[in-house]
N, C-alpha and C. Protein backbone atom coordinates (compact mmCIF):
# COMPACT_ATOMS: atom_id res chain seq x y z
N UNK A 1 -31.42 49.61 -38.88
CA UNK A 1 -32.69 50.29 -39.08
C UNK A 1 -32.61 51.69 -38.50
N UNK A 2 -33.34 52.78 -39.16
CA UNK A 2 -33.11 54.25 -38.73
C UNK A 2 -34.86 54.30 -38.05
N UNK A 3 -34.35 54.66 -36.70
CA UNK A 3 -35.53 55.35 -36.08
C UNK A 3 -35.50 56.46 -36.10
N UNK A 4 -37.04 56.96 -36.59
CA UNK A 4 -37.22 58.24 -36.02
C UNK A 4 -38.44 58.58 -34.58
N UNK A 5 -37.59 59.53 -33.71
CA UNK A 5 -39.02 59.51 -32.62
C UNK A 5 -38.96 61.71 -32.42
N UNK A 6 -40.18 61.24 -32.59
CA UNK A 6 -40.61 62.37 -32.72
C UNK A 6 -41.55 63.32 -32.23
N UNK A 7 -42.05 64.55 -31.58
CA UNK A 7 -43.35 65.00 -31.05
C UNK A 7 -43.86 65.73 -31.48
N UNK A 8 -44.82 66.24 -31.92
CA UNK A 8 -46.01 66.94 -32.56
C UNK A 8 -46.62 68.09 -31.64
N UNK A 9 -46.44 69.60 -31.43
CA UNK A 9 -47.06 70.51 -31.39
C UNK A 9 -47.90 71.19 -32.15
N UNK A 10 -49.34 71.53 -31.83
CA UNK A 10 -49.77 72.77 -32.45
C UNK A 10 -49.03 74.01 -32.02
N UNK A 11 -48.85 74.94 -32.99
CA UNK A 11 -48.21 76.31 -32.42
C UNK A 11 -49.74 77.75 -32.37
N UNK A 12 -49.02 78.18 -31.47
CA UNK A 12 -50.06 79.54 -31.41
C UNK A 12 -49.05 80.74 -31.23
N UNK A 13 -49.75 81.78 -31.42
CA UNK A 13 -48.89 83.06 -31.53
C UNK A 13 -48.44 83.06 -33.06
N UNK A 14 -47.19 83.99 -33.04
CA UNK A 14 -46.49 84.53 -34.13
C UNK A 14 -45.01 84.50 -33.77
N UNK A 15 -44.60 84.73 -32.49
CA UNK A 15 -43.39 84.84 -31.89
C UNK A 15 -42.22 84.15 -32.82
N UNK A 16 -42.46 82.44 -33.28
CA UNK A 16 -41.43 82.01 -33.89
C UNK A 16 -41.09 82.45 -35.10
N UNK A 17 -42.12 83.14 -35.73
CA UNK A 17 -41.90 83.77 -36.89
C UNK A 17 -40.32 84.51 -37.40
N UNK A 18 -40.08 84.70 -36.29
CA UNK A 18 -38.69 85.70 -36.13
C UNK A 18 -37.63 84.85 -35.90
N UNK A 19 -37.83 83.77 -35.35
CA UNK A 19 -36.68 82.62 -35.02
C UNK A 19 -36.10 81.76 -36.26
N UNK A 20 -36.94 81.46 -37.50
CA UNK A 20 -36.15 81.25 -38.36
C UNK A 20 -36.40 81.26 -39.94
N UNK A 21 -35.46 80.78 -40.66
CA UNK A 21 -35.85 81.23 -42.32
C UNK A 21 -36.88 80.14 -42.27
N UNK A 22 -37.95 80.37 -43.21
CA UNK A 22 -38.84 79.56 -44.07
C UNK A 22 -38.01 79.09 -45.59
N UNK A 23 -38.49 77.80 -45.48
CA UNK A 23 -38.02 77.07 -46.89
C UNK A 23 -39.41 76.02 -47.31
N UNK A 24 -39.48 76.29 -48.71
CA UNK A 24 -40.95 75.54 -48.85
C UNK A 24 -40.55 74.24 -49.82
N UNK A 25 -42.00 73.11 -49.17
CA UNK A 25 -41.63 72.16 -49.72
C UNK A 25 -42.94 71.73 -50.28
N UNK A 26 -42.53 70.78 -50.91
CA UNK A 26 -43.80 70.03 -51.58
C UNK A 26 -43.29 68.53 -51.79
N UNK A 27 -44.30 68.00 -51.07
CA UNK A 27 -44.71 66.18 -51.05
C UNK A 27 -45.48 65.57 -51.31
N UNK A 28 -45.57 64.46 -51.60
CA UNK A 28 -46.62 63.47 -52.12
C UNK A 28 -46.64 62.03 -51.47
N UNK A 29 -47.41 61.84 -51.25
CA UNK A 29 -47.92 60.12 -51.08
C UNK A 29 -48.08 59.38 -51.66
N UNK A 30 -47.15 58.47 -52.25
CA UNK A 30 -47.46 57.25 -53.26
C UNK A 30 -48.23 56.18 -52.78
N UNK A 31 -48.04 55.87 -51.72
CA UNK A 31 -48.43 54.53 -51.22
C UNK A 31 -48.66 54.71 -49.36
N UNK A 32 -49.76 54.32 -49.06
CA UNK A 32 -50.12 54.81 -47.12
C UNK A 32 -51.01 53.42 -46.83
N UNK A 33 -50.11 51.90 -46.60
CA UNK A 33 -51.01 50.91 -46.27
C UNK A 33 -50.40 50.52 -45.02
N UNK A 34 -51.19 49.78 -45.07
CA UNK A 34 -50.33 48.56 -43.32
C UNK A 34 -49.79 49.53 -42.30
N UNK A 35 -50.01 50.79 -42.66
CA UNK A 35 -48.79 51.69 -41.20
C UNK A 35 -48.09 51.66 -42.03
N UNK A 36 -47.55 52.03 -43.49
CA UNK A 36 -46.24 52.23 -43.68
C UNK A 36 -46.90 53.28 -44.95
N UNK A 37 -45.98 54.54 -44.97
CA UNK A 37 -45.85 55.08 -46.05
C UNK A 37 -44.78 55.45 -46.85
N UNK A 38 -45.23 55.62 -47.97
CA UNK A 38 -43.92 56.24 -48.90
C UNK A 38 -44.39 57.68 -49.36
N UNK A 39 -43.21 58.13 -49.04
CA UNK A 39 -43.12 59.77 -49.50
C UNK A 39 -42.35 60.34 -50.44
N UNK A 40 -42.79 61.18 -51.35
CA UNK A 40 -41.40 61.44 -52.16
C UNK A 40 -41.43 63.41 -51.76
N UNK A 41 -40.44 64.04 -51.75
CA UNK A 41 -40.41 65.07 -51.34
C UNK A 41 -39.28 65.92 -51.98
N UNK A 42 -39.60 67.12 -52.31
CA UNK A 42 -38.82 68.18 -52.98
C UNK A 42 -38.52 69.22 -52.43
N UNK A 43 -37.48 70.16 -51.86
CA UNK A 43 -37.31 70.92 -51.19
C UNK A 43 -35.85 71.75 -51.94
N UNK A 44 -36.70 73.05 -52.77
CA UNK A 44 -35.28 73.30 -53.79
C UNK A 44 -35.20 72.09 -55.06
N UNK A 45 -34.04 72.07 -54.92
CA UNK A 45 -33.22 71.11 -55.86
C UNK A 45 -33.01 69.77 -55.19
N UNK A 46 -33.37 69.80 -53.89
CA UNK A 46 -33.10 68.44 -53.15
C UNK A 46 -34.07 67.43 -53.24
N UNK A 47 -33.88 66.39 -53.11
CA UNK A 47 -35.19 65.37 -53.52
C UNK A 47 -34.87 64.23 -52.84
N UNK A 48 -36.31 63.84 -52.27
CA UNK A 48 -36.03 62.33 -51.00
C UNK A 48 -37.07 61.20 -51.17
N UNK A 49 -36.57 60.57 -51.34
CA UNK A 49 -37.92 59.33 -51.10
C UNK A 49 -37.93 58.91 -49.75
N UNK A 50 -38.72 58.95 -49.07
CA UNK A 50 -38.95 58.21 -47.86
C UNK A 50 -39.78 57.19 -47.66
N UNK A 51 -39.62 56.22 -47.10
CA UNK A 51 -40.46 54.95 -46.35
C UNK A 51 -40.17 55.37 -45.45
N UNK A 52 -41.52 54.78 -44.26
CA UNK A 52 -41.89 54.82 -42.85
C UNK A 52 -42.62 53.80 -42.30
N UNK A 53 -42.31 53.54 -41.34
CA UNK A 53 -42.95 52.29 -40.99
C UNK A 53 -44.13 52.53 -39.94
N UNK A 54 -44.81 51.47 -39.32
CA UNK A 54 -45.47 51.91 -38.51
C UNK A 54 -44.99 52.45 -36.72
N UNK A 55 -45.98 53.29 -36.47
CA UNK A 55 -45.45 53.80 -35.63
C UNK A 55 -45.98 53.83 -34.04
N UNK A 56 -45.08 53.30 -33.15
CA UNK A 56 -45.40 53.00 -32.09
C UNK A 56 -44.79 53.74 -30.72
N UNK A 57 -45.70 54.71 -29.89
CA UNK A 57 -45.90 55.60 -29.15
C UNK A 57 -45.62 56.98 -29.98
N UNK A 58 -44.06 57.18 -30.26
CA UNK A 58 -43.83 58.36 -30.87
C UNK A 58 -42.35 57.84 -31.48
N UNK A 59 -42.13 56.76 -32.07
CA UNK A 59 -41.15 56.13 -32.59
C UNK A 59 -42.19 54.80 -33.97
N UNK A 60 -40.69 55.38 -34.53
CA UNK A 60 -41.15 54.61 -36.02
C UNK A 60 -39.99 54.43 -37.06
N UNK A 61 -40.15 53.23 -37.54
CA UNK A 61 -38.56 52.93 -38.43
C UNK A 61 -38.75 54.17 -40.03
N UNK A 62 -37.61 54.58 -40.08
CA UNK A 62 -37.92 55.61 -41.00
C UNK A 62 -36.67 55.57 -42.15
N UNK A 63 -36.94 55.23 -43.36
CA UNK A 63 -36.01 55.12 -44.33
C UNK A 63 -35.42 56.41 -45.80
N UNK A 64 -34.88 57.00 -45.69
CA UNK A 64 -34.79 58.18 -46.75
C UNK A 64 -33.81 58.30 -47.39
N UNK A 65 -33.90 58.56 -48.46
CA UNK A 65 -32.78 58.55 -49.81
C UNK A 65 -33.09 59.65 -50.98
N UNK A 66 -31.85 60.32 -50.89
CA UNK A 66 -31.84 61.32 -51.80
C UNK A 66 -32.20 60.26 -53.53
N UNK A 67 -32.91 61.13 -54.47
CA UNK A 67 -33.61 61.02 -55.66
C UNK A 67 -33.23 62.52 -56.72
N UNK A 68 -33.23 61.79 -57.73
CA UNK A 68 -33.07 63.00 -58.66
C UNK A 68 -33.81 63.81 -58.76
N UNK A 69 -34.02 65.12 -58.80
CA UNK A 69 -35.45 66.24 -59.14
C UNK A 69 -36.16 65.50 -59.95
N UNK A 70 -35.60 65.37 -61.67
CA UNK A 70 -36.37 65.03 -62.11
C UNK A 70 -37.41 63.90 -62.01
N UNK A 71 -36.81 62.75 -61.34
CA UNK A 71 -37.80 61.35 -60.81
C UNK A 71 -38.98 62.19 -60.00
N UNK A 72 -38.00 63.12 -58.90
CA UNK A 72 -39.19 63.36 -57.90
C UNK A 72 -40.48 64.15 -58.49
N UNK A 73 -39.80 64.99 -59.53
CA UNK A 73 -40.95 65.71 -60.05
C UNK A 73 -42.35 65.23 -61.02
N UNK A 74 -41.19 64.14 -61.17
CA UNK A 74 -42.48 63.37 -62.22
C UNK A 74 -43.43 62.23 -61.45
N UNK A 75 -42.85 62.10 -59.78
CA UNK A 75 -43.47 61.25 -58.75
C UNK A 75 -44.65 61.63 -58.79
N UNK A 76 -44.33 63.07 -58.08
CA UNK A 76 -45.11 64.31 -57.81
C UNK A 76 -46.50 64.20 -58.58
N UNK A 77 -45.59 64.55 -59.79
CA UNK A 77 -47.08 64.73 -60.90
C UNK A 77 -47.75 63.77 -61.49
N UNK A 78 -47.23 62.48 -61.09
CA UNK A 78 -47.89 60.97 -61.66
C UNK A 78 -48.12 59.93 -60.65
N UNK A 79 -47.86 60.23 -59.55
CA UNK A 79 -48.04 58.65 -58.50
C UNK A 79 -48.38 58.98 -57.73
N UNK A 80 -48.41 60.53 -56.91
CA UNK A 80 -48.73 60.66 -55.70
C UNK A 80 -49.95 61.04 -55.39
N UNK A 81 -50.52 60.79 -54.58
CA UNK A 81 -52.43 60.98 -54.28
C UNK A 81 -52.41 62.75 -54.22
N UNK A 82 -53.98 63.29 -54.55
CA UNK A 82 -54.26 64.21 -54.53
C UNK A 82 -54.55 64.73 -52.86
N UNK A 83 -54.60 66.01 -52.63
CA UNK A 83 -53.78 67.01 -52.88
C UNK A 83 -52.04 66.49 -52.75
N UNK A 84 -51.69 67.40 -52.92
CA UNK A 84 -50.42 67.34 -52.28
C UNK A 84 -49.54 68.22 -51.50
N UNK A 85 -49.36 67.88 -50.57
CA UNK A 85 -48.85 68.57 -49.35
C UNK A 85 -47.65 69.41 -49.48
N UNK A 86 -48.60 70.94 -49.83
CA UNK A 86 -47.54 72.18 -49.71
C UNK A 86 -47.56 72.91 -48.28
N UNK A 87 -46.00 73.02 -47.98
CA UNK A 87 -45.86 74.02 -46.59
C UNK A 87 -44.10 74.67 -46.75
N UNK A 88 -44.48 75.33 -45.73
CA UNK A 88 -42.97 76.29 -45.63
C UNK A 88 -42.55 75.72 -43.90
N UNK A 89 -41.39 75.21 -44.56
CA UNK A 89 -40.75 74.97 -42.95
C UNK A 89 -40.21 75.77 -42.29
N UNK A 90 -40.01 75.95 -41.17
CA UNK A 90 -38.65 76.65 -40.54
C UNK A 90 -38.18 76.12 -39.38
N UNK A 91 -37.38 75.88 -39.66
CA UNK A 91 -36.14 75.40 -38.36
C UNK A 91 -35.16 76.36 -37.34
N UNK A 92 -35.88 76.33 -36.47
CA UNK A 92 -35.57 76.69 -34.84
C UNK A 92 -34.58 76.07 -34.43
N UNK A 93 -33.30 76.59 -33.70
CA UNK A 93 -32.86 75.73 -32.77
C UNK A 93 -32.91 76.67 -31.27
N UNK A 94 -33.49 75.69 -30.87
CA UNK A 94 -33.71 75.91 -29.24
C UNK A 94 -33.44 75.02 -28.48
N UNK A 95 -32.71 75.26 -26.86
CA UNK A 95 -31.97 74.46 -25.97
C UNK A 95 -31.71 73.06 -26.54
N UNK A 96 -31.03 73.62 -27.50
CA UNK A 96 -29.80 72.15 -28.22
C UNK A 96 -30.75 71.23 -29.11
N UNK A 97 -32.43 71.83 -29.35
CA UNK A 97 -33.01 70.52 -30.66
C UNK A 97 -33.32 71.68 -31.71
N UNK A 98 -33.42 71.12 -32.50
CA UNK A 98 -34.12 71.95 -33.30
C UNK A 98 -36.17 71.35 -33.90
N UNK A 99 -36.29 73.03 -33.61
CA UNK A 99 -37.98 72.74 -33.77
C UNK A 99 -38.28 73.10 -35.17
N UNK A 100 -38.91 72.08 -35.99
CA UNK A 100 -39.20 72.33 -37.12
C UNK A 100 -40.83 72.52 -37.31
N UNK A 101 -41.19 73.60 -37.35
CA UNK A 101 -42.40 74.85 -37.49
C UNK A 101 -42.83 74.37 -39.28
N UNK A 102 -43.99 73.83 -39.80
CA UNK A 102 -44.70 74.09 -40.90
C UNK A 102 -45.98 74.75 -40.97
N UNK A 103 -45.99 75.82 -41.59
CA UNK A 103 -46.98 76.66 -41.91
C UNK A 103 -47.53 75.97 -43.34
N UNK A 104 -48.71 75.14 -43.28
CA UNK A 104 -49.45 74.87 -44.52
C UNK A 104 -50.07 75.69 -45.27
N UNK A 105 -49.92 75.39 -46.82
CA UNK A 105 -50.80 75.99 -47.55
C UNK A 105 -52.18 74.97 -47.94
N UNK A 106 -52.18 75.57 -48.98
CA UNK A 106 -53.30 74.89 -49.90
C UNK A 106 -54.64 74.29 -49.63
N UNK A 107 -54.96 72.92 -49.56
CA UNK A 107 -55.76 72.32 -48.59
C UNK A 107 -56.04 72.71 -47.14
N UNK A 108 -54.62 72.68 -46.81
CA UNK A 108 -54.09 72.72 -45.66
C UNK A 108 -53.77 73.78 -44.84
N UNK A 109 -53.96 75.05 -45.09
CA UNK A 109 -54.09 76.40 -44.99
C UNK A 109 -54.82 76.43 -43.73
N UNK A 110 -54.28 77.27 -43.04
CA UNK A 110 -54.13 77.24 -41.32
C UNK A 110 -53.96 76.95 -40.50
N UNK A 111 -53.36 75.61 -41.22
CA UNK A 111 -52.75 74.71 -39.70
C UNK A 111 -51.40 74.90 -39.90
N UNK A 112 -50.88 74.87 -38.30
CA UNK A 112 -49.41 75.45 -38.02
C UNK A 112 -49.16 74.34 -36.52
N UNK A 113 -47.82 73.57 -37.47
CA UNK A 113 -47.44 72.24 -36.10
C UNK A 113 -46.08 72.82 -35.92
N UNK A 114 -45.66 72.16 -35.39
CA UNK A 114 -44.37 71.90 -34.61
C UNK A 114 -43.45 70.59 -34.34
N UNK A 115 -42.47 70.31 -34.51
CA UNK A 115 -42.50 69.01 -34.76
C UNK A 115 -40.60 69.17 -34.17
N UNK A 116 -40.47 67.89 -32.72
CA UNK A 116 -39.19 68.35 -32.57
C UNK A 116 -38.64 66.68 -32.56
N UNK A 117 -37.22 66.12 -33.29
CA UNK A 117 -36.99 65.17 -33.22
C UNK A 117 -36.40 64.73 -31.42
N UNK A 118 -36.19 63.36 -31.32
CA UNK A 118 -35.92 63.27 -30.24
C UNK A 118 -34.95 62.23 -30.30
N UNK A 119 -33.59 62.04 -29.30
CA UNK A 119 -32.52 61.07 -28.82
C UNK A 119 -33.41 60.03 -28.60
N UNK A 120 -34.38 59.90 -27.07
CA UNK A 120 -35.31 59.08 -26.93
C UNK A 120 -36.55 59.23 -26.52
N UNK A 121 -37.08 58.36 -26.48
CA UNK A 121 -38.86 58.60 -26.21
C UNK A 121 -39.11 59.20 -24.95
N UNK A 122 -38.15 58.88 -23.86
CA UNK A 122 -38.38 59.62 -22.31
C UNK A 122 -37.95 60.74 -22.10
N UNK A 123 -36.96 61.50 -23.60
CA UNK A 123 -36.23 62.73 -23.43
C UNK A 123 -37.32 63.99 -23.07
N UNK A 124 -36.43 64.50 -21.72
CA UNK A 124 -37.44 65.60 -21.56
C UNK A 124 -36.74 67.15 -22.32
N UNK A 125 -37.92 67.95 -22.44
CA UNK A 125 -37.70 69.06 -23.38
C UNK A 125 -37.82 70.28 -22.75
N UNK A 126 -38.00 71.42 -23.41
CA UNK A 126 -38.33 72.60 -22.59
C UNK A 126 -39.04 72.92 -23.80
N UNK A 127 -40.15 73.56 -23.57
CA UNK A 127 -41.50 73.60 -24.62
C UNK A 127 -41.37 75.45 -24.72
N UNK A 128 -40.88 75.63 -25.95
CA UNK A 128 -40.99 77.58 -25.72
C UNK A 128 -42.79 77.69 -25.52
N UNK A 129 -42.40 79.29 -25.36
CA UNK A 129 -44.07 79.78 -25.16
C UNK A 129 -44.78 79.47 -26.44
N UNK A 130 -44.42 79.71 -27.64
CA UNK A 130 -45.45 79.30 -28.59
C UNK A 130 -45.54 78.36 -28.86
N UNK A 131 -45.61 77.05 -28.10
CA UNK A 131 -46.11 75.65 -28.85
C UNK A 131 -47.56 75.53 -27.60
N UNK A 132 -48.21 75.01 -28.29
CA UNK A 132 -49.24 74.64 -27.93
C UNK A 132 -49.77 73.32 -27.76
N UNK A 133 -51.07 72.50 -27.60
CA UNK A 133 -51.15 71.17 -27.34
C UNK A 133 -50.29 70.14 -27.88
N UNK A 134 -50.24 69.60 -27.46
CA UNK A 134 -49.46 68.11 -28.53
C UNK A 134 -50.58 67.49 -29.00
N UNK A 135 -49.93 67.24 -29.98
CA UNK A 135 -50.47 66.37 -31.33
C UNK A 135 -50.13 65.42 -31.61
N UNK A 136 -49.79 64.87 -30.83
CA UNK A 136 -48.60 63.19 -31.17
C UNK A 136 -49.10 61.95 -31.89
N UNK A 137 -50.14 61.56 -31.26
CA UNK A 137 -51.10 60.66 -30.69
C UNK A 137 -52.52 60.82 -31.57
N UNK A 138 -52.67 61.99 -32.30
CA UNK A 138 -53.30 62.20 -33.04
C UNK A 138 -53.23 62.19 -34.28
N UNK A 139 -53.81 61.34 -35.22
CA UNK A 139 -53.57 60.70 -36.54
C UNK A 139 -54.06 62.03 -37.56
N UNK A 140 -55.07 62.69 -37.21
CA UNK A 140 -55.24 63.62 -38.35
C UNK A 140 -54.73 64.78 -38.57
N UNK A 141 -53.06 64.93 -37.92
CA UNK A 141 -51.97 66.21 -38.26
C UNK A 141 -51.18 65.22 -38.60
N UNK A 142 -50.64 63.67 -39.01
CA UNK A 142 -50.14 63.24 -39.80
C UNK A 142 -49.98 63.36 -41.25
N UNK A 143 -49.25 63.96 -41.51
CA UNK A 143 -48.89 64.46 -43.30
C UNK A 143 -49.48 63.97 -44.08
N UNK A 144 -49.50 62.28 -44.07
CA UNK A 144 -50.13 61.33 -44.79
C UNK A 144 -51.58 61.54 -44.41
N UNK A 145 -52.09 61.61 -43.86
CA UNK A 145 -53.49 61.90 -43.35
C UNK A 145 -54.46 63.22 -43.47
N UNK A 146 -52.98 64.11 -43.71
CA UNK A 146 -53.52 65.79 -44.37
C UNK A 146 -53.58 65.71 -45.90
N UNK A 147 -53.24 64.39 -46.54
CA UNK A 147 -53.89 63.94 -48.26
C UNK A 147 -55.26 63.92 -48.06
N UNK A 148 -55.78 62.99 -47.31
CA UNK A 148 -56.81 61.90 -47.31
C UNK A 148 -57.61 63.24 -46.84
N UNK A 149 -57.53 64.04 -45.79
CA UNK A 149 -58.29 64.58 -44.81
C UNK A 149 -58.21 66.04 -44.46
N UNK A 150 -57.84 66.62 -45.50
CA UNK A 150 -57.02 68.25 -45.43
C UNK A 150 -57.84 68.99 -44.31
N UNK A 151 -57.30 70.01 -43.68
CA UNK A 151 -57.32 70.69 -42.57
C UNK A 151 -58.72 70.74 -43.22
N UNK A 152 -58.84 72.05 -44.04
CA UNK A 152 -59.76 72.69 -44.70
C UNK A 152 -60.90 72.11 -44.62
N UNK A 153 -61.18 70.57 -44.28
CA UNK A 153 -62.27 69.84 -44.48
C UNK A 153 -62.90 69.31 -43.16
N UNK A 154 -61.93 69.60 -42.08
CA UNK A 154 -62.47 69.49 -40.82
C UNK A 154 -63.57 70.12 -40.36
């Protein structure tokens, strides 16, 4: 089984802006029951289906497999719940992790997280100046939950 554990920043400032390229993606939610979702996701020419399981403290079983564009695109446009989750990533590497920064659009337009994977749940980090509160623990900066509940509507 593949774990993923993971932590959730809001970011403030602009500073990371300069730290790395933006690449934009677009995802969808087919299915968000029991704690488990499925994702299908497009980034370029690359294409992933993901399952996720439920998730406990900041760890969660996480399953992903490359998919053809075309499947994903027709996921996209036929199975996955409305809106659908457009953002531009960028990937940081700082003191040996890398921080992956999404700037949302659409719905979702003005919210800006942070999101750094982790070895383990007790791993300690060094937090640059622009991250801001954690968001871990909080269900409504969950991707799946920015379908149901877009920033915009808070």
């Amino acid at each position: 089984m593949a774990t993923e554990i993971e932590r959730k920043f809001l970011v403030k400032g602009d500073e990371w802006r300069t730290l790395g390229k933006g690449t934009i993606y677009h995802q969808g939610y087919i299915a968000t029951q029991n704690n488990t979702t499925v994702r299908v996701r497009l980034v370029g020419e690359q294409c992933y289906l993901t399952i996720k399981g439920l998730r406990v403290g900041v760890s969660r079983a996480e399953y992903e497999y490359p998919i053809p564009a075309e499947d994903a695109r027709e996921m996209l446009d036929n199975l996955c719940d409305r809106p659908l989750i457009e953002k531009t990533r960028y990937k940081i590497e700082l003191h040996g992790l890398i921080w992956e920064v999404d700037e949302f659009a659409g719905e979702n337009q003005g919210l800006i997280v942070a999101e750094v994977e982790l070895t383990d749940e007790n791993q300690i980090i060094e937090l640059p100046d622009w991250i801001g509160k954690e968001v871990s623990d909080d269900s409504r900066y969950f991707n799946a939950n920015l379908v149901k509940y877009p920033f915009s509507k808070w």
